[in-house]
PDB file of N, CA and C in Angstrom:
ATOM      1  N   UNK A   1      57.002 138.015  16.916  1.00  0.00           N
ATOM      2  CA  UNK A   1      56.096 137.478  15.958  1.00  0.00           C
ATOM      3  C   UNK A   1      55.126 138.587  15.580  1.00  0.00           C
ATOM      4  N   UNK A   2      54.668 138.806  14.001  1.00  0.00           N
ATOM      5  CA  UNK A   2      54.068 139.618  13.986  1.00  0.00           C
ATOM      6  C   UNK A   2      52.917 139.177  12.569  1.00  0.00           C
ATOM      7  N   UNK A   3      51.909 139.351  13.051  1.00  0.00           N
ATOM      8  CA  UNK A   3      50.494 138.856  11.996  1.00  0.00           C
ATOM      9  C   UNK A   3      49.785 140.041  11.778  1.00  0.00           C
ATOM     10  N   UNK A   4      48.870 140.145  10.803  1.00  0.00           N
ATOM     11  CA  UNK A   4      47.964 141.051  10.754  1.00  0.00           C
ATOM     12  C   UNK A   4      46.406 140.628  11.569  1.00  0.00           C
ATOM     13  N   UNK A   5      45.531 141.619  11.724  1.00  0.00           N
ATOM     14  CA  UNK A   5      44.357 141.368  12.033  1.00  0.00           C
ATOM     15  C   UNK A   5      43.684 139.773  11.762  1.00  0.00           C
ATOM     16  N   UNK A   6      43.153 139.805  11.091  1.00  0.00           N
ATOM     17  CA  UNK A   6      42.343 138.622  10.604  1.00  0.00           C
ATOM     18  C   UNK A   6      42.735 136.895  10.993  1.00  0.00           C
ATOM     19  N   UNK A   7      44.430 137.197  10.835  1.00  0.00           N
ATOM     20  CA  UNK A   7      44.833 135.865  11.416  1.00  0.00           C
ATOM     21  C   UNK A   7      45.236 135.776  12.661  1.00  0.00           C
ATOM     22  N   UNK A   8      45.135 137.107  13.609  1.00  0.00           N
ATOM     23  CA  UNK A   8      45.292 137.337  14.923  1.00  0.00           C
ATOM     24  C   UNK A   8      44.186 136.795  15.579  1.00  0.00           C
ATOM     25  N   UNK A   9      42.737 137.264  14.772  1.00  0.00           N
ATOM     26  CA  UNK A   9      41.816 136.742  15.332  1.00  0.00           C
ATOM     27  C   UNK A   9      41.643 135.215  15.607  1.00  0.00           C
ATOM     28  N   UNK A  10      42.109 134.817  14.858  1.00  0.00           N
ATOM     29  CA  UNK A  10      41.618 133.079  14.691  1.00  0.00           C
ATOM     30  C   UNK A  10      42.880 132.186  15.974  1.00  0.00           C
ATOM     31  N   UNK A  11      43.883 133.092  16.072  1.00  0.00           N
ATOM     32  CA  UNK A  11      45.201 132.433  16.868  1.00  0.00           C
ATOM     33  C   UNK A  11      45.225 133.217  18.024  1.00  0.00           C
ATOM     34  N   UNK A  12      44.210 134.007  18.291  1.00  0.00           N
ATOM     35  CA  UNK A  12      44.339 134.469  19.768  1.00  0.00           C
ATOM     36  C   UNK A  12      44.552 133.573  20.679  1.00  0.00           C
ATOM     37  N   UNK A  13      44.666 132.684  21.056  1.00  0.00           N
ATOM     38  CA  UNK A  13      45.406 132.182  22.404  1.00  0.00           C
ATOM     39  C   UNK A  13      46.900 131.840  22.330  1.00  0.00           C
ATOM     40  N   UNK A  14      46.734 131.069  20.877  1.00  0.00           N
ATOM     41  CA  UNK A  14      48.543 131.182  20.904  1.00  0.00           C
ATOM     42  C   UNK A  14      49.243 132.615  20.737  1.00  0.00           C
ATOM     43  N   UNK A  15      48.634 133.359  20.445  1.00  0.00           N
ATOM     44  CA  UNK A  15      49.626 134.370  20.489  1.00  0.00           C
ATOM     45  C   UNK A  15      49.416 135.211  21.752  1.00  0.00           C
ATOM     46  N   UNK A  16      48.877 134.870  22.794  1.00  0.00           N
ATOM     47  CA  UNK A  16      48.328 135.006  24.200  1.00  0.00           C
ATOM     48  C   UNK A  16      49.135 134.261  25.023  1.00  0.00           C
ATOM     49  N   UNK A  17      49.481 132.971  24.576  1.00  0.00           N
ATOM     50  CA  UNK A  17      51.160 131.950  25.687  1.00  0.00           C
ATOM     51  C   UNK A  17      51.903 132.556  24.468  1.00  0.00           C
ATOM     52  N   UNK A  18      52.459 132.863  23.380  1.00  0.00           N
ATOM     53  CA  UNK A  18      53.445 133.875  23.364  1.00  0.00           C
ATOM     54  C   UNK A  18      53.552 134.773  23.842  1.00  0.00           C
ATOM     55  N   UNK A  19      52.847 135.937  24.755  1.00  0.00           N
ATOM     56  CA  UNK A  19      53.304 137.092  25.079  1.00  0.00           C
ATOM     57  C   UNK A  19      53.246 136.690  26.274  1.00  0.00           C
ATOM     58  N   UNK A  20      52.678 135.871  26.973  1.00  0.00           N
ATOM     59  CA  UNK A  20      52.521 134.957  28.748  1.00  0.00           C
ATOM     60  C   UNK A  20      54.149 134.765  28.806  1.00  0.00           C
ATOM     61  N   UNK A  21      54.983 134.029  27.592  1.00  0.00           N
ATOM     62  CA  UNK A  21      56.414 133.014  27.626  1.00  0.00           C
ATOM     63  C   UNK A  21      57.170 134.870  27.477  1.00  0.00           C
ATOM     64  N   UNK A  22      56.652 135.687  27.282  1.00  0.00           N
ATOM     65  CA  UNK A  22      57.568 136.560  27.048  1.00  0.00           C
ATOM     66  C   UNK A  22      58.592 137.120  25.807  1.00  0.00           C
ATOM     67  N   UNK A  23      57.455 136.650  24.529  1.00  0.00           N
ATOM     68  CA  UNK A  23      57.781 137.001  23.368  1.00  0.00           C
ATOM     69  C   UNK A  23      57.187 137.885  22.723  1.00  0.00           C
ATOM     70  N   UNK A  24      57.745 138.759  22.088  1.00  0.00           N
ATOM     71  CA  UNK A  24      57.018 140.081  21.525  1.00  0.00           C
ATOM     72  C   UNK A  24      56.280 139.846  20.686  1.00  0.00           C
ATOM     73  N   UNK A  25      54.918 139.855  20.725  1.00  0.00           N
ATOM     74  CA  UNK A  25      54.052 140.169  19.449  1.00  0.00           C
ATOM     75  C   UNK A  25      53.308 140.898  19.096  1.00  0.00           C
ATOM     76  N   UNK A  26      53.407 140.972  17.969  1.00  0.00           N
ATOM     77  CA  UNK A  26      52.594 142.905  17.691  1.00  0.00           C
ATOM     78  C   UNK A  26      51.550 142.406  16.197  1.00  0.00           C
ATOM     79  N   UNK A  27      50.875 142.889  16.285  1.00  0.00           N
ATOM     80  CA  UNK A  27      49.504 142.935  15.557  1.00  0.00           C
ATOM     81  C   UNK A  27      49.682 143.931  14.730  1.00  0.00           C
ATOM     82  N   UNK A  28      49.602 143.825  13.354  1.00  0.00           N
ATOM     83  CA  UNK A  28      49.521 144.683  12.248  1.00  0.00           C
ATOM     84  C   UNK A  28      48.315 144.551  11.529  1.00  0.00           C
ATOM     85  N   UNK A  29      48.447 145.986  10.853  1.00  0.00           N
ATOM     86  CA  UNK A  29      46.989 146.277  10.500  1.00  0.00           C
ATOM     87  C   UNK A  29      47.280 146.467   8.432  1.00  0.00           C
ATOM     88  N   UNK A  30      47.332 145.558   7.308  1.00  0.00           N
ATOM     89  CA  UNK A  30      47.954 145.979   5.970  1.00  0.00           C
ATOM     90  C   UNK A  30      49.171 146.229   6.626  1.00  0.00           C
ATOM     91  N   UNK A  31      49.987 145.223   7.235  1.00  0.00           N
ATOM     92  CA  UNK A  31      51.244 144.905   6.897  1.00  0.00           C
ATOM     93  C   UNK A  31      52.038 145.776   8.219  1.00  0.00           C
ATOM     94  N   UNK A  32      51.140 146.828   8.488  1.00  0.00           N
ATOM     95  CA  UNK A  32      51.894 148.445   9.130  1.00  0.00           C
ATOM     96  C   UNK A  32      51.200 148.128  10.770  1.00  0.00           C
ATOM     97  N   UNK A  33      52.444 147.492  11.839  1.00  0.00           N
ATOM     98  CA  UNK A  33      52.369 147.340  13.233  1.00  0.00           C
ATOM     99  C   UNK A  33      51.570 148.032  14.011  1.00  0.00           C
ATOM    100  N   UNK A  34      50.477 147.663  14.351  1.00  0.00           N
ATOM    101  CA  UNK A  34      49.712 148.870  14.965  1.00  0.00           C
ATOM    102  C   UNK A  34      49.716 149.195  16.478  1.00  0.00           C
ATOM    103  N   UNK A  35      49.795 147.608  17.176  1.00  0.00           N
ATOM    104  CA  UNK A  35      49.494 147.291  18.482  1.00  0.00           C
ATOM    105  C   UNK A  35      50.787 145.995  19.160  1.00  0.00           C
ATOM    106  N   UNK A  36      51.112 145.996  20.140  1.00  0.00           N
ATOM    107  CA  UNK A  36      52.026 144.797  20.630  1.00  0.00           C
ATOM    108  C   UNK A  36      51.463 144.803  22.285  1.00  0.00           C
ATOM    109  N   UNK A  37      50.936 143.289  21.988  1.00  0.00           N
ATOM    110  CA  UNK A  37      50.524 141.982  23.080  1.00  0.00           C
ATOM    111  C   UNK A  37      52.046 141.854  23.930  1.00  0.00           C
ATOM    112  N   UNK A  38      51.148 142.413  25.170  1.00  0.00           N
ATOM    113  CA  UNK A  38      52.458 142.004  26.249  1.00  0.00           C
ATOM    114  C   UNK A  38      51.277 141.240  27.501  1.00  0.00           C
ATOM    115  N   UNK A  39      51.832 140.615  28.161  1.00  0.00           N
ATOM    116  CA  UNK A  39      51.623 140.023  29.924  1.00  0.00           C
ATOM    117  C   UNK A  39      51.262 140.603  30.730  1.00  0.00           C
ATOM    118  N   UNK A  40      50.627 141.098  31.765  1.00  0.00           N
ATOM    119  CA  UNK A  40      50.962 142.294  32.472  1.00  0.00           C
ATOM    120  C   UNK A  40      51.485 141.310  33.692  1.00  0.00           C
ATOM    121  N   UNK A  41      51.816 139.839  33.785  1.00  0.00           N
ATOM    122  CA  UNK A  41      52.496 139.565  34.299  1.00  0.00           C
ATOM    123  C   UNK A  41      54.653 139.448  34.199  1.00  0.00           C
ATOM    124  N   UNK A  42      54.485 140.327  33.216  1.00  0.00           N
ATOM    125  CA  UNK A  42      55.898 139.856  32.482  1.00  0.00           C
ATOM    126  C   UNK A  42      57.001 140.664  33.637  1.00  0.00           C
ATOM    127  N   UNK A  43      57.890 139.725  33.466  1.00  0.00           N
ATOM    128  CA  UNK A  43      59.417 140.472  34.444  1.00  0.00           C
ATOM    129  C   UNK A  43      59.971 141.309  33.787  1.00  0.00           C
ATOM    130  N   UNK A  44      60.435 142.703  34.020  1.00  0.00           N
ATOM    131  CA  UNK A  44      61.339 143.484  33.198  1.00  0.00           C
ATOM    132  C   UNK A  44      62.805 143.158  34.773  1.00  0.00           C
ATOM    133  N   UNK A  45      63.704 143.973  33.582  1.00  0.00           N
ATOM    134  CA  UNK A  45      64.880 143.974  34.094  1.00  0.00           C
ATOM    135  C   UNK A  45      65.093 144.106  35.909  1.00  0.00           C
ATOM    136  N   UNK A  46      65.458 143.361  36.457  1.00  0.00           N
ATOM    137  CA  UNK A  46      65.554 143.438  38.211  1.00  0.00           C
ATOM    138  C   UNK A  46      66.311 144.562  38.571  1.00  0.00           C
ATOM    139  N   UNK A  47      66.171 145.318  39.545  1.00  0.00           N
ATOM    140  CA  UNK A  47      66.981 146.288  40.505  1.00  0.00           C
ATOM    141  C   UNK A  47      68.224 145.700  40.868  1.00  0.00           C
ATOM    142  N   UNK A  48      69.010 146.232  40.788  1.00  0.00           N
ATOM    143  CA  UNK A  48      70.190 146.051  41.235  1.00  0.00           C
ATOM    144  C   UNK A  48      70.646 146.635  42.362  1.00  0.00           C
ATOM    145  N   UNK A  49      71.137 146.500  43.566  1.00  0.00           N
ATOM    146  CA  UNK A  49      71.616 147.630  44.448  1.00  0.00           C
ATOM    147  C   UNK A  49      73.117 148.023  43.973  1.00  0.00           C
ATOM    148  N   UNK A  50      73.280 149.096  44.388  1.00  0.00           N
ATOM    149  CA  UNK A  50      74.964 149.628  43.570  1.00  0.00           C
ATOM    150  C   UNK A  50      74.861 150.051  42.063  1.00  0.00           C
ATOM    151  N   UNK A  51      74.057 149.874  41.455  1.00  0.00           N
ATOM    152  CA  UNK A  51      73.588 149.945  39.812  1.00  0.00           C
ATOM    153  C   UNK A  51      74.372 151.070  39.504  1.00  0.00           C
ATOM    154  N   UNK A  52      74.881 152.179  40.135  1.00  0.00           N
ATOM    155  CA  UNK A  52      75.656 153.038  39.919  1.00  0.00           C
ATOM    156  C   UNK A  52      77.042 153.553  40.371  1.00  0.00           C
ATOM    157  N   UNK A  53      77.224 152.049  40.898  1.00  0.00           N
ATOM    158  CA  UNK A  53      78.755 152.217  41.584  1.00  0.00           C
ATOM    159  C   UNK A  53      79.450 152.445  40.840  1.00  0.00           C
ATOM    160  N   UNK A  54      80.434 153.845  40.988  1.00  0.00           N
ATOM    161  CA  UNK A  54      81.462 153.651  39.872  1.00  0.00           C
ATOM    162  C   UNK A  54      81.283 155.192  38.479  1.00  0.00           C
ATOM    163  N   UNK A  55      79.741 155.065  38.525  1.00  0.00           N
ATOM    164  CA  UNK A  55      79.580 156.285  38.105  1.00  0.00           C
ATOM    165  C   UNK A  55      79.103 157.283  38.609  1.00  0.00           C
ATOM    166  N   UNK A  56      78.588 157.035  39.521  1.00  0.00           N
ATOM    167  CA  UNK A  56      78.162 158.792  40.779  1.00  0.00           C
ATOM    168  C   UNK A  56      79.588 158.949  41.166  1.00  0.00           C
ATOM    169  N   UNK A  57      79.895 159.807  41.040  1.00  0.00           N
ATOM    170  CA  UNK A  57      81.317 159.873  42.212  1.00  0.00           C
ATOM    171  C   UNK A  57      80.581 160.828  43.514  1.00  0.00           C
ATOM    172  N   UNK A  58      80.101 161.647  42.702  1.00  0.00           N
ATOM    173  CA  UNK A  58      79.644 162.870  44.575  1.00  0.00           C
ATOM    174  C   UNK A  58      78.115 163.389  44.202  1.00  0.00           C
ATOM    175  N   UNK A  59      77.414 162.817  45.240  1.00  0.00           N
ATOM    176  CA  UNK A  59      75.854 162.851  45.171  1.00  0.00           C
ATOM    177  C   UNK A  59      75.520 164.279  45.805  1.00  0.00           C
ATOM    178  N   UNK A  60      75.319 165.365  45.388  1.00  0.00           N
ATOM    179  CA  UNK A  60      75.112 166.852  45.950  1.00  0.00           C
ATOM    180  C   UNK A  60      73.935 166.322  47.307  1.00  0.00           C
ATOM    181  N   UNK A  61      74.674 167.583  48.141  1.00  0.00           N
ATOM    182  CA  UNK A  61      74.046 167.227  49.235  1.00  0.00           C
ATOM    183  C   UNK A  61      72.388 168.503  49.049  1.00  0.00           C
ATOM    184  N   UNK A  62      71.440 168.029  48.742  1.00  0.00           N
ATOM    185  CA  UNK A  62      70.519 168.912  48.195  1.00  0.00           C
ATOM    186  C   UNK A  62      69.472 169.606  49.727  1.00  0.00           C
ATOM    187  N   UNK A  63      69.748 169.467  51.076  1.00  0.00           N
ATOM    188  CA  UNK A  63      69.621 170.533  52.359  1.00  0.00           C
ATOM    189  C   UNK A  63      70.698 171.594  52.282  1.00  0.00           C
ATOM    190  N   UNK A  64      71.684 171.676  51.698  1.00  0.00           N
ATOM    191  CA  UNK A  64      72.812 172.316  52.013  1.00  0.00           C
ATOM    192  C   UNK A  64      72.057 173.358  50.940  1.00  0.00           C
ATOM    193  N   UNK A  65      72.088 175.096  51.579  1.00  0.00           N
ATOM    194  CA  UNK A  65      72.389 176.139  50.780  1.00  0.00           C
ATOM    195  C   UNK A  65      73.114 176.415  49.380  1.00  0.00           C
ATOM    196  N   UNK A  66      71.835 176.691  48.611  1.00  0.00           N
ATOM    197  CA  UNK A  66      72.860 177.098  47.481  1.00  0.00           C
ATOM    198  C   UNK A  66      73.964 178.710  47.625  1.00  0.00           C
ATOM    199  N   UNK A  67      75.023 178.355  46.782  1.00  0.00           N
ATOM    200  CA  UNK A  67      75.794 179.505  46.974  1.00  0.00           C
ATOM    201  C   UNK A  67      75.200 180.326  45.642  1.00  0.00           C
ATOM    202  N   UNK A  68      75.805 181.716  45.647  1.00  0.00           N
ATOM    203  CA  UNK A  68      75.500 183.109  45.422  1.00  0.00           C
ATOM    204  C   UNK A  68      75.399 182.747  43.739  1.00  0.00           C
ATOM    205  N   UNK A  69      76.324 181.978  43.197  1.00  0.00           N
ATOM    206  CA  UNK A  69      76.152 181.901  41.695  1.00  0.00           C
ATOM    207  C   UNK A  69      75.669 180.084  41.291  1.00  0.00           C
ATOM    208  N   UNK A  70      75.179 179.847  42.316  1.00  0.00           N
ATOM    209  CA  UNK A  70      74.103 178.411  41.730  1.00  0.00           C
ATOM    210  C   UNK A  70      72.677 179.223  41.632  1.00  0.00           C
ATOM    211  N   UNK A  71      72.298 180.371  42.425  1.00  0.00           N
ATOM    212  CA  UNK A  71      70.889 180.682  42.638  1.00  0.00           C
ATOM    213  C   UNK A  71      70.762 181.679  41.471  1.00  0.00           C
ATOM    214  N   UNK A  72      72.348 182.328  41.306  1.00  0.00           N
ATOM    215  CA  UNK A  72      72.031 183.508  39.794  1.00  0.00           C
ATOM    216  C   UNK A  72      71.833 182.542  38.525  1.00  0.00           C
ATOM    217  N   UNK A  73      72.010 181.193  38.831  1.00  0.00           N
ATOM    218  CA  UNK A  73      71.572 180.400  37.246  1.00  0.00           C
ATOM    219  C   UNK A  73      70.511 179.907  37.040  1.00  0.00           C
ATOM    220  N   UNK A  74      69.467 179.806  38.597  1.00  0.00           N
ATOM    221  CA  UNK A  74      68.058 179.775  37.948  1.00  0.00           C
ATOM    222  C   UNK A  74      67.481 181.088  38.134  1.00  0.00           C
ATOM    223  N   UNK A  75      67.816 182.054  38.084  1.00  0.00           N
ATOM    224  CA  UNK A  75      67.070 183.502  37.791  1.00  0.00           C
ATOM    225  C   UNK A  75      66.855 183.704  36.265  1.00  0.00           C
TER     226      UNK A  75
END
């Protein structure tokens, strides 16, 4: 949902349980988006464990010594 100033002012609470319910609303200033009302209680996307199964195949073991031409590529 998106309003300009003036009628933001007058609907501040509803557009306050819109961004509480987790709907985007952004405040424009002459038409042009200036600002967007979020929750700071809002859920973003959950952790997953495994989230990368499937695409790491081999996690460098980063204690292990670099060899002679990994160390000449950050010189």
């Amino acid at each position: 949902m998106q309003m300009n100033i003036a009628e933001a002012k007058a609907k501040l609470s509803e557009l306050i349980a819109a961004a509480e319910r987790g709907e985007e609303v952004v405040i424009a200033r002459g038409g042009k988006p200036i600002v967007r009302l979020v929750s700071v209680h809002q859920k973003g996307p959950a952790f997953r464990i495994g989230i990368a199964d499937g695409v790491v195949s081999r996690v460098p073991d980063f204690l292990e010594p670099m060899a002679e031409n990994e160390i000449a590529l950050w010189s």
